[in-house]
N, C-alpha and C. Protein backbone atom coordinates (compact mmCIF):
# COMPACT_ATOMS: atom_id res chain seq x y z
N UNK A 1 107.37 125.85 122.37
CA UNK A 1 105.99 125.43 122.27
C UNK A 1 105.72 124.95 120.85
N UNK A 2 104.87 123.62 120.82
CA UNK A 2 104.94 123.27 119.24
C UNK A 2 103.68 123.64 119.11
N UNK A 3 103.59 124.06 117.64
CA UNK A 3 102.15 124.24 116.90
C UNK A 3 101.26 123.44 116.12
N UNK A 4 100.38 123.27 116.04
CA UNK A 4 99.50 122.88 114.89
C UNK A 4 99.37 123.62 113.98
N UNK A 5 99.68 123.42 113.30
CA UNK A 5 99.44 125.03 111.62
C UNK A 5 98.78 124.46 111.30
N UNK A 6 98.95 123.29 110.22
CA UNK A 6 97.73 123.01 109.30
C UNK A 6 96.75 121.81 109.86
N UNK A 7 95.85 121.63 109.64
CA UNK A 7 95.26 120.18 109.52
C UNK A 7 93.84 119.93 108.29
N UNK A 8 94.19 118.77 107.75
CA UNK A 8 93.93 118.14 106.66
C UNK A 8 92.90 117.08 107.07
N UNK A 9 91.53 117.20 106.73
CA UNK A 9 90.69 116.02 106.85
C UNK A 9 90.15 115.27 105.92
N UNK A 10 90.32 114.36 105.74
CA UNK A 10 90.03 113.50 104.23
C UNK A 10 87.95 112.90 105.08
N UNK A 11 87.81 113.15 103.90
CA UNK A 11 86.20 112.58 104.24
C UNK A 11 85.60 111.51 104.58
N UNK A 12 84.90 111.26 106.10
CA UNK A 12 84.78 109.69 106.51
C UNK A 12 84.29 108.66 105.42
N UNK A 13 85.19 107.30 105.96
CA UNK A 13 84.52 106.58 105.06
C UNK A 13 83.69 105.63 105.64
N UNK A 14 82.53 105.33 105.11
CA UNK A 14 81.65 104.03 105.71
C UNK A 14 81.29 103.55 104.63
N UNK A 15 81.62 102.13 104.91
CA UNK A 15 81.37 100.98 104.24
C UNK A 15 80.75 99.99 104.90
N UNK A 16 79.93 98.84 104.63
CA UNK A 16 79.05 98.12 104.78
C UNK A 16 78.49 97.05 103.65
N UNK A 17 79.54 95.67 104.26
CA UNK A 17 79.57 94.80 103.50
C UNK A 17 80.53 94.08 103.57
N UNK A 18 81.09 93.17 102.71
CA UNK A 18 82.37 91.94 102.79
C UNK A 18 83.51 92.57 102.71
N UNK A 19 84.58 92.52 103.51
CA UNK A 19 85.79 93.12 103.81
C UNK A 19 87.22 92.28 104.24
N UNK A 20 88.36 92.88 103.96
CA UNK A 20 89.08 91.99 104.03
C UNK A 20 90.00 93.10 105.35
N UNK A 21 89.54 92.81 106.67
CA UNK A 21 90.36 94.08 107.70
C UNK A 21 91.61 93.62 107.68
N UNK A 22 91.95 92.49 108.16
CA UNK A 22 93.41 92.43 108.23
C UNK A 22 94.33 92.45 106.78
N UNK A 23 93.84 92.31 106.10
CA UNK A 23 94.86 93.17 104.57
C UNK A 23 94.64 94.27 104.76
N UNK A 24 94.12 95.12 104.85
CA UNK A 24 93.64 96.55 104.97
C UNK A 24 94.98 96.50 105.66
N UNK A 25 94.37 96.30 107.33
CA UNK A 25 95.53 96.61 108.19
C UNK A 25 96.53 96.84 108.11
N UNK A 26 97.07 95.40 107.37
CA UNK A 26 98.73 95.14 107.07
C UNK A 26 99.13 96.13 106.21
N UNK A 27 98.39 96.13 105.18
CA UNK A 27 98.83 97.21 104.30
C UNK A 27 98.71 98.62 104.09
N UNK A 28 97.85 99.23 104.72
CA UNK A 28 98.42 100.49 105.52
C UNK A 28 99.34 100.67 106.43
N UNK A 29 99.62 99.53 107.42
CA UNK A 29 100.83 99.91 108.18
C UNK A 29 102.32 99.52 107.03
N UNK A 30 102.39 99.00 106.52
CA UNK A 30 103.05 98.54 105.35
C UNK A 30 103.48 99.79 104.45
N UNK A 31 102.46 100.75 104.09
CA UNK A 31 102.43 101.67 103.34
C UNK A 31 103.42 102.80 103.87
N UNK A 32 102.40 102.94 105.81
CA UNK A 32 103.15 104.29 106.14
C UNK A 32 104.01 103.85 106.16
N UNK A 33 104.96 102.60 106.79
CA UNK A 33 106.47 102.74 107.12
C UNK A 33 107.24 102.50 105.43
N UNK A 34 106.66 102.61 104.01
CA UNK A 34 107.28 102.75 103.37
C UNK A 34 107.48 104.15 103.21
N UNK A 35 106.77 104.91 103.71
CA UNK A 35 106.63 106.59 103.93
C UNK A 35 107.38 107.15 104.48
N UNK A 36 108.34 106.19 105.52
CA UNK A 36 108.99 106.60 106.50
C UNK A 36 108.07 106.69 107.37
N UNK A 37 107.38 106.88 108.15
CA UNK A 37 106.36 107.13 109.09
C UNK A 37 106.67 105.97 110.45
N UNK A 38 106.69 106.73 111.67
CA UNK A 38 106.71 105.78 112.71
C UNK A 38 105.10 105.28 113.31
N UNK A 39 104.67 103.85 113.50
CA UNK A 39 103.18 104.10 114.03
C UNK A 39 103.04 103.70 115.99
N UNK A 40 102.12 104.65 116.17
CA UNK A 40 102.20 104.62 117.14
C UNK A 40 100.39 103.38 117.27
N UNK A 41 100.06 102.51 118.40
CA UNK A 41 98.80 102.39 118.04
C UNK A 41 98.32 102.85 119.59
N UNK A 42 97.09 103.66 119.24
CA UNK A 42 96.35 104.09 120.99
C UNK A 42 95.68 103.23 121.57
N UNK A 43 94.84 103.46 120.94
CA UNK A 43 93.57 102.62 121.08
C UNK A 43 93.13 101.22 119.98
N UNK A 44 92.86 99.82 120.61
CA UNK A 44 92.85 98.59 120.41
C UNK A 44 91.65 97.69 121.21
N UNK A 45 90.29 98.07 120.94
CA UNK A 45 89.63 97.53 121.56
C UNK A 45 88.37 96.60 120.61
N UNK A 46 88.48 95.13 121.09
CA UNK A 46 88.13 94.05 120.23
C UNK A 46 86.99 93.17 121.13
N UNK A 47 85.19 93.81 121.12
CA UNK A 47 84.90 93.04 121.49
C UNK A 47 83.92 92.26 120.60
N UNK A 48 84.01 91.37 120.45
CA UNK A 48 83.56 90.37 119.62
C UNK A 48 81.89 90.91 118.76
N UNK A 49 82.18 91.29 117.35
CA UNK A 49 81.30 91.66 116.26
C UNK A 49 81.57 93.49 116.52
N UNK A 50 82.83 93.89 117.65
CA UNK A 50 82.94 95.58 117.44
C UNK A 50 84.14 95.50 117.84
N UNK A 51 85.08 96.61 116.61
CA UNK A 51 86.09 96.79 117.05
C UNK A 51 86.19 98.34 117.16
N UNK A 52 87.37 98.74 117.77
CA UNK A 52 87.88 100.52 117.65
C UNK A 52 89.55 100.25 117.80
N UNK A 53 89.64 101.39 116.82
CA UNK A 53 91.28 100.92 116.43
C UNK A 53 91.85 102.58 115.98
N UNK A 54 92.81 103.48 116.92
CA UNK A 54 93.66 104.07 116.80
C UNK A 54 94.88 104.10 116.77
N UNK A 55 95.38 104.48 115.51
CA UNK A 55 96.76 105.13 115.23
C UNK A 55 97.48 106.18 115.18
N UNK A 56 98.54 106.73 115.60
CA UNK A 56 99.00 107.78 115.28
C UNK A 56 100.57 107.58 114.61
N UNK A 57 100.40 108.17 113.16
CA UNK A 57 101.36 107.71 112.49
C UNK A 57 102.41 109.09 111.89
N UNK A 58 103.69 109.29 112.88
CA UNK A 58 104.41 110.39 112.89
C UNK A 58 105.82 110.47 112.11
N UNK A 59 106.29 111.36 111.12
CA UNK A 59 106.84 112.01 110.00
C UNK A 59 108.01 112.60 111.06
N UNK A 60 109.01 112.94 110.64
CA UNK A 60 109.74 114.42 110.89
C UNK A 60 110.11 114.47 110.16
N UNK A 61 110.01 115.34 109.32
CA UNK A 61 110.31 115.84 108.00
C UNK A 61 111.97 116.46 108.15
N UNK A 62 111.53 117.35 109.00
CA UNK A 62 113.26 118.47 109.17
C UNK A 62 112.88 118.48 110.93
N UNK A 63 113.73 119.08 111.29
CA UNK A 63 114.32 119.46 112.66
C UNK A 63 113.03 120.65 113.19
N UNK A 64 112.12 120.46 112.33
CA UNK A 64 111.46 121.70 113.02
C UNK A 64 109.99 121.37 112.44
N UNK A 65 109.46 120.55 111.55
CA UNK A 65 108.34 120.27 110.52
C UNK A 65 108.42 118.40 110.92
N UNK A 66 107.16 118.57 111.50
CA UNK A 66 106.54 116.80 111.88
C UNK A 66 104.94 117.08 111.00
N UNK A 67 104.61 115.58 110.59
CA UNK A 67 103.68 115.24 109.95
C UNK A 67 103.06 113.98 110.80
N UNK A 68 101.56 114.41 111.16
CA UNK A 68 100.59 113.45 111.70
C UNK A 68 99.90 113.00 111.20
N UNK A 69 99.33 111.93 111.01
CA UNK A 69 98.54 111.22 110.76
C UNK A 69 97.73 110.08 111.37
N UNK A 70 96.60 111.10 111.55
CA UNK A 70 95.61 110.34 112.92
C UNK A 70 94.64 109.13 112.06
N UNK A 71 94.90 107.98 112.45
CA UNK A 71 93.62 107.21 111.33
C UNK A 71 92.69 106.58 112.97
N UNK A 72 91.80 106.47 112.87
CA UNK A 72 90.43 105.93 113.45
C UNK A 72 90.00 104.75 112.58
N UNK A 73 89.84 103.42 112.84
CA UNK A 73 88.73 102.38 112.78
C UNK A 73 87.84 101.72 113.19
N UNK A 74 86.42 101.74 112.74
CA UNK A 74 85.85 101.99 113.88
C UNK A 74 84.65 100.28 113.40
N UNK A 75 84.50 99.41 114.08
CA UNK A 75 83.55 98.49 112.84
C UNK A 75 82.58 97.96 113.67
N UNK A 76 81.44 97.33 113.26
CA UNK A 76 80.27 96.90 114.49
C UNK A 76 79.66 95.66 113.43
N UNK A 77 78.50 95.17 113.90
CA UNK A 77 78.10 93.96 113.20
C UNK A 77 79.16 92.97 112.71
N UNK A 78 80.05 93.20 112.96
CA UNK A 78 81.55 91.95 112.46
C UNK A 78 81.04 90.59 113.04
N UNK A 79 81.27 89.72 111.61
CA UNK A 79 81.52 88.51 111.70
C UNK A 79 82.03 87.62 110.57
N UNK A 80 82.99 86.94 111.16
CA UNK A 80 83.70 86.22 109.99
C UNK A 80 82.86 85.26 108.80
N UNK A 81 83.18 85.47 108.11
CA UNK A 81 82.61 84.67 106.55
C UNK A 81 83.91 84.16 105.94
N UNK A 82 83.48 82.79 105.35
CA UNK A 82 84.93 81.98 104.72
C UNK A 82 84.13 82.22 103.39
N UNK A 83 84.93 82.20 102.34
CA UNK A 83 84.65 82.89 101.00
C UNK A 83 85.49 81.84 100.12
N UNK A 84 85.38 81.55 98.68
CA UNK A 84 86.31 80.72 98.12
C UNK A 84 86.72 81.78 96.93
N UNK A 85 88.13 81.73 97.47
CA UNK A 85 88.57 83.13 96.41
C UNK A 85 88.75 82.13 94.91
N UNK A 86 88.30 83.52 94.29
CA UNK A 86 88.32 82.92 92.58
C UNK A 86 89.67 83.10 91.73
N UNK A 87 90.59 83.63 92.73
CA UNK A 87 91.74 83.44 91.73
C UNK A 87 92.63 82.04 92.82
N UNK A 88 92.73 81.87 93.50
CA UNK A 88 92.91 80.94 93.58
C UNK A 88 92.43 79.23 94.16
N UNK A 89 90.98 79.88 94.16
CA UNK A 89 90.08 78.55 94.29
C UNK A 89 90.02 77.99 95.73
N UNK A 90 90.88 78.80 96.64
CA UNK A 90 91.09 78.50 98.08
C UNK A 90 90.02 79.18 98.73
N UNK A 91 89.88 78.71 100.21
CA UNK A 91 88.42 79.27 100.64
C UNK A 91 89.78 80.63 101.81
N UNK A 92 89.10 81.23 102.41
CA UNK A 92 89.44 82.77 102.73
C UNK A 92 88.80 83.23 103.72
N UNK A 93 88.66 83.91 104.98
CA UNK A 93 87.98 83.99 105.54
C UNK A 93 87.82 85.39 105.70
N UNK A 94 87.12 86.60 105.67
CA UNK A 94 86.79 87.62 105.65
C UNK A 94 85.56 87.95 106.96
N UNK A 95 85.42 89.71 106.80
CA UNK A 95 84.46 90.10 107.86
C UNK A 95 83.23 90.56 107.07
N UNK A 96 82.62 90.47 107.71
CA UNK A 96 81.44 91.16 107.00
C UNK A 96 80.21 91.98 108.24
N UNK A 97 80.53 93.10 107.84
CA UNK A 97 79.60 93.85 108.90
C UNK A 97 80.03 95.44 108.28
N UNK A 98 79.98 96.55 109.26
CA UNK A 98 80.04 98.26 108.93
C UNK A 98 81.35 98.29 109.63
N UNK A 99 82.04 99.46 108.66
CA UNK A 99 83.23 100.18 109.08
C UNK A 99 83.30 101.69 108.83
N UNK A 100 83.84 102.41 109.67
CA UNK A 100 84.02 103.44 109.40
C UNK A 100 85.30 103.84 109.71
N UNK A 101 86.14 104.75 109.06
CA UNK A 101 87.41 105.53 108.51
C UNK A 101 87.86 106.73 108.80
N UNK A 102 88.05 107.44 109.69
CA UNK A 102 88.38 108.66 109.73
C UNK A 102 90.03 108.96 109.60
N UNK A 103 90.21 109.91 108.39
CA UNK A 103 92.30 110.31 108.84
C UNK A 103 92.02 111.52 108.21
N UNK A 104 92.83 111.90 109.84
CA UNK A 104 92.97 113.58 109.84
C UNK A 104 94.49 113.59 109.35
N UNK A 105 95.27 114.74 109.16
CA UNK A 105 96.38 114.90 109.19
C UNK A 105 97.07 116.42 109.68
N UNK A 106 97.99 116.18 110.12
CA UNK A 106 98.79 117.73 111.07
C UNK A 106 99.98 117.99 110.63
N UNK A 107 100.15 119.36 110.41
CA UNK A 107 101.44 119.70 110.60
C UNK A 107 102.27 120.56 111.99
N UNK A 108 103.19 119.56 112.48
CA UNK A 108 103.66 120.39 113.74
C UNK A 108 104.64 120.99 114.05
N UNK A 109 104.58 122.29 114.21
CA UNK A 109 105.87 122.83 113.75
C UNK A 109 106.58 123.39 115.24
N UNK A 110 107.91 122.98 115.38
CA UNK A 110 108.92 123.42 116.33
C UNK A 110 108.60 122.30 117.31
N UNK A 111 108.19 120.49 116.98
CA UNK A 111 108.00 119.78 117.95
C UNK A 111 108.71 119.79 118.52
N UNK A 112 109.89 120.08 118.35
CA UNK A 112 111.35 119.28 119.34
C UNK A 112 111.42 120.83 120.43
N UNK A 113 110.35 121.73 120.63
CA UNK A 113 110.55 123.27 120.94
C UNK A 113 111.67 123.45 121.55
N UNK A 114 113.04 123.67 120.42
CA UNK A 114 113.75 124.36 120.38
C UNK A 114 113.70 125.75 120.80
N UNK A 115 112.62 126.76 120.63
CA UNK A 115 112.61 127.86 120.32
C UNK A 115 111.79 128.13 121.76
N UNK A 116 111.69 126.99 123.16
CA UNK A 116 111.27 127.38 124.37
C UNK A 116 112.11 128.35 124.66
N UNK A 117 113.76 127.61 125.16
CA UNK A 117 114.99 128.05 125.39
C UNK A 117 115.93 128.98 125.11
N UNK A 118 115.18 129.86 124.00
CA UNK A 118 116.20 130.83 123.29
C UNK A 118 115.62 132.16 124.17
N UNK A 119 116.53 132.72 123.53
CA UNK A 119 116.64 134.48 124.72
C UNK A 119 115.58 135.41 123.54
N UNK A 120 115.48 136.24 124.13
CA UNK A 120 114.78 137.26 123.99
C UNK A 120 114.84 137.88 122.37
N UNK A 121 116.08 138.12 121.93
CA UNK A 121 116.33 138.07 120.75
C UNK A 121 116.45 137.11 119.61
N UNK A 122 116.33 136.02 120.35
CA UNK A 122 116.37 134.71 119.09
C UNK A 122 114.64 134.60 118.75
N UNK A 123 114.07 134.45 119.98
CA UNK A 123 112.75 134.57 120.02
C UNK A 123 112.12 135.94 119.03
N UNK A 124 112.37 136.87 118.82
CA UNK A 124 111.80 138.25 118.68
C UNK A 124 112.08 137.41 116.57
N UNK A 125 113.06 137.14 116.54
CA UNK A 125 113.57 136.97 115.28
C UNK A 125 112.82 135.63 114.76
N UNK A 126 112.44 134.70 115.51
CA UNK A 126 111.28 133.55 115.38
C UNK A 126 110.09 133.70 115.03
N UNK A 127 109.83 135.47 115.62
CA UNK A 127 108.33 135.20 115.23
C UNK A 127 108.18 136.26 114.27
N UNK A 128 109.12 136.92 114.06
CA UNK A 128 109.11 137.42 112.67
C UNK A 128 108.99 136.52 111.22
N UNK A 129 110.07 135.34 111.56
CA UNK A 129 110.20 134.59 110.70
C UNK A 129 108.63 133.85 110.70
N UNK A 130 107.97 133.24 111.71
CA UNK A 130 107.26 132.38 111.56
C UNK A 130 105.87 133.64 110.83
N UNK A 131 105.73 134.95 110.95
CA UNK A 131 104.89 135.89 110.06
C UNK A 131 105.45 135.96 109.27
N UNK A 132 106.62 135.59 108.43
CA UNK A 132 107.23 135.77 107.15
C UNK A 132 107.25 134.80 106.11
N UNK A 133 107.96 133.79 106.45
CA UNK A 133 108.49 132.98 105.77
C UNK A 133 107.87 131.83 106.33
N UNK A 134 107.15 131.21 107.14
CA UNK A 134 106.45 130.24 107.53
C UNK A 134 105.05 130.13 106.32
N UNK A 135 104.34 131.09 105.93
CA UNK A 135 103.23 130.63 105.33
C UNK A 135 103.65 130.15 104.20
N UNK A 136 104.55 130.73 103.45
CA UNK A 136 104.91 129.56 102.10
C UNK A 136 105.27 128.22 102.58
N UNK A 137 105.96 128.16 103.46
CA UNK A 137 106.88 127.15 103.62
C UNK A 137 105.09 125.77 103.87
N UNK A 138 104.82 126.36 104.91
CA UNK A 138 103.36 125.91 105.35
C UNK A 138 102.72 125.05 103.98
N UNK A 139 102.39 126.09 103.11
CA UNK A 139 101.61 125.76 102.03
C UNK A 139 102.76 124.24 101.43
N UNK A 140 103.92 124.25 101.16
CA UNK A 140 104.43 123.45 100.89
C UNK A 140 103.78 122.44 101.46
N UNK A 141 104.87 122.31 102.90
CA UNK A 141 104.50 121.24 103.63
C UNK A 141 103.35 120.53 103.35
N UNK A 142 101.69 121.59 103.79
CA UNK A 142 100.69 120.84 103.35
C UNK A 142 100.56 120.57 102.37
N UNK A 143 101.11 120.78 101.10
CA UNK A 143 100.89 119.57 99.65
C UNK A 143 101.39 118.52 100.18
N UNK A 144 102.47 118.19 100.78
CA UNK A 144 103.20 117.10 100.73
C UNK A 144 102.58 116.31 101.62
N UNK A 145 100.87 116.62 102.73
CA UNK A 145 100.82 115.75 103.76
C UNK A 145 99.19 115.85 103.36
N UNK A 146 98.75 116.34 102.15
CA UNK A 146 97.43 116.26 101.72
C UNK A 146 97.54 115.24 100.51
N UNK A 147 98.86 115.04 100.35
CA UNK A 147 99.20 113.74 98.94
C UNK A 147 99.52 112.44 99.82
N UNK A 148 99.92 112.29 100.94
CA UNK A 148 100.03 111.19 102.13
C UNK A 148 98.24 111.39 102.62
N UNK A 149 97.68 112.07 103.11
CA UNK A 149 96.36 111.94 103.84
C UNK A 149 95.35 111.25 102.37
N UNK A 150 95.34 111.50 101.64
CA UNK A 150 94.60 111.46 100.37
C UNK A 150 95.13 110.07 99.90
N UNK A 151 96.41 110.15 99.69
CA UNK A 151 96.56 108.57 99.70
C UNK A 151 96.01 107.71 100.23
N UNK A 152 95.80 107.43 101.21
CA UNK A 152 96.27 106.30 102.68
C UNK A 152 93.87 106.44 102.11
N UNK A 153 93.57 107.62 102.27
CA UNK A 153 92.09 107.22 101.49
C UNK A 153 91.50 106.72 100.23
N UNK A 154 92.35 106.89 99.08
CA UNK A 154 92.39 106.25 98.00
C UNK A 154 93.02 104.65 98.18
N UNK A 155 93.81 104.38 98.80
CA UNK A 155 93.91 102.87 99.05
C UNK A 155 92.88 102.24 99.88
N UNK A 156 92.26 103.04 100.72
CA UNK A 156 91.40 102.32 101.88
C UNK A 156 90.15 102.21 100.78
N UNK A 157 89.57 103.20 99.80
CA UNK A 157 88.41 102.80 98.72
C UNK A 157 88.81 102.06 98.25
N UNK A 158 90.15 101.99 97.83
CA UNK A 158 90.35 100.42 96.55
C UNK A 158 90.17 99.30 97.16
N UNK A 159 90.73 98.85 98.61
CA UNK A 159 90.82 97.74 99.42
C UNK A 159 89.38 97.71 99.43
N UNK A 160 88.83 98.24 99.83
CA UNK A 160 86.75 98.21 100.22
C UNK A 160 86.24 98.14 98.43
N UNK A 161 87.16 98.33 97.25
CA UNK A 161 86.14 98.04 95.90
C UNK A 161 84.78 98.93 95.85
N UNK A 162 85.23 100.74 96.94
CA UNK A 162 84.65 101.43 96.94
C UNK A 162 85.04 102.64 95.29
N UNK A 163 84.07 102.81 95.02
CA UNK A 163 84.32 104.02 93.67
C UNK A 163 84.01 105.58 94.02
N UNK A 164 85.34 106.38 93.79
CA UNK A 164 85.31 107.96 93.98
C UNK A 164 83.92 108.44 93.39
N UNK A 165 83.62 109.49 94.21
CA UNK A 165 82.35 110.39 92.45
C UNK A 165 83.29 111.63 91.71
């Protein structure tokens, strides 16, 4: 049976105003698979001035430790605007309307559940370990998927020319 131990929520973002979605796009999917990260996409629904856009973007760290990363896009009032960019004097076409951002992140531990199949004694010794030696390990893990979740939100403010407080 696999678990959820941790999960990590980075704080929605909404923005409202001139946007560039498909750089966004590209370059978050760009990002995770420099992460290693496989993306999965769910949900893709485009109706004209609203979109909704799910990903699920999955890690395996080790044989027993997977990393999720759920992103949500969510946008309404969309409509294209051509713009004349100032560094290179070319015109550009952008969206302009509301977006919103949600990425959660998970840690899942024993996805591949190895530990269905084991006998009575492998099991007894699993869950000792997982009351033992799992909560450090845990705490690790989640640094390493609260510096990926936190990321992937610090690029989505820079792309939007949004400022932290």
């Amino acid at each position: 049976m696999a678990y959820d131990s941790v999960i990590i929520d980075a704080p929605k973002i909404k923005f409202k105003g001139v946007f560039d979605f498909d750089g966004l796009y590209k370059y978050l999917k760009g990002w995770l698979k420099s992460k290693s990260f496989s993306i999965s996409e769910g949900t893709y629904k485009d109706k004209g001035g609203e979109f909704e856009i799910e990903w699920d973007a999955v890690k395996n760290v080790t044989d027993y430790y997977r990393y999720k990363i759920s992103i949500k896009f969510f946008g309404w009032d969309i409509s294209k605007i051509e713009l004349i960019d100032e560094k290179t004097k070319k015109p550009r076409v952008l969206d302009k309307g509301r977006i919103e951002i949600t990425i959660k992140g998970e840690i899942i531990e024993d996805y591949a559940e190895r530990w269905n199949d084991a006998g009575w004694f492998t099991k007894k010794i699993y869950v000792l370990y997982r009351n033992l030696k799992r909560p450090a390990r845990n705490e690790i893990h989640a640094n390493f998927l609260y510096d990926y979740v936190y990321g992937m939100y610090d690029i989505i403010k820079e792309h939007l020319n949004m400022s932290s407080l």
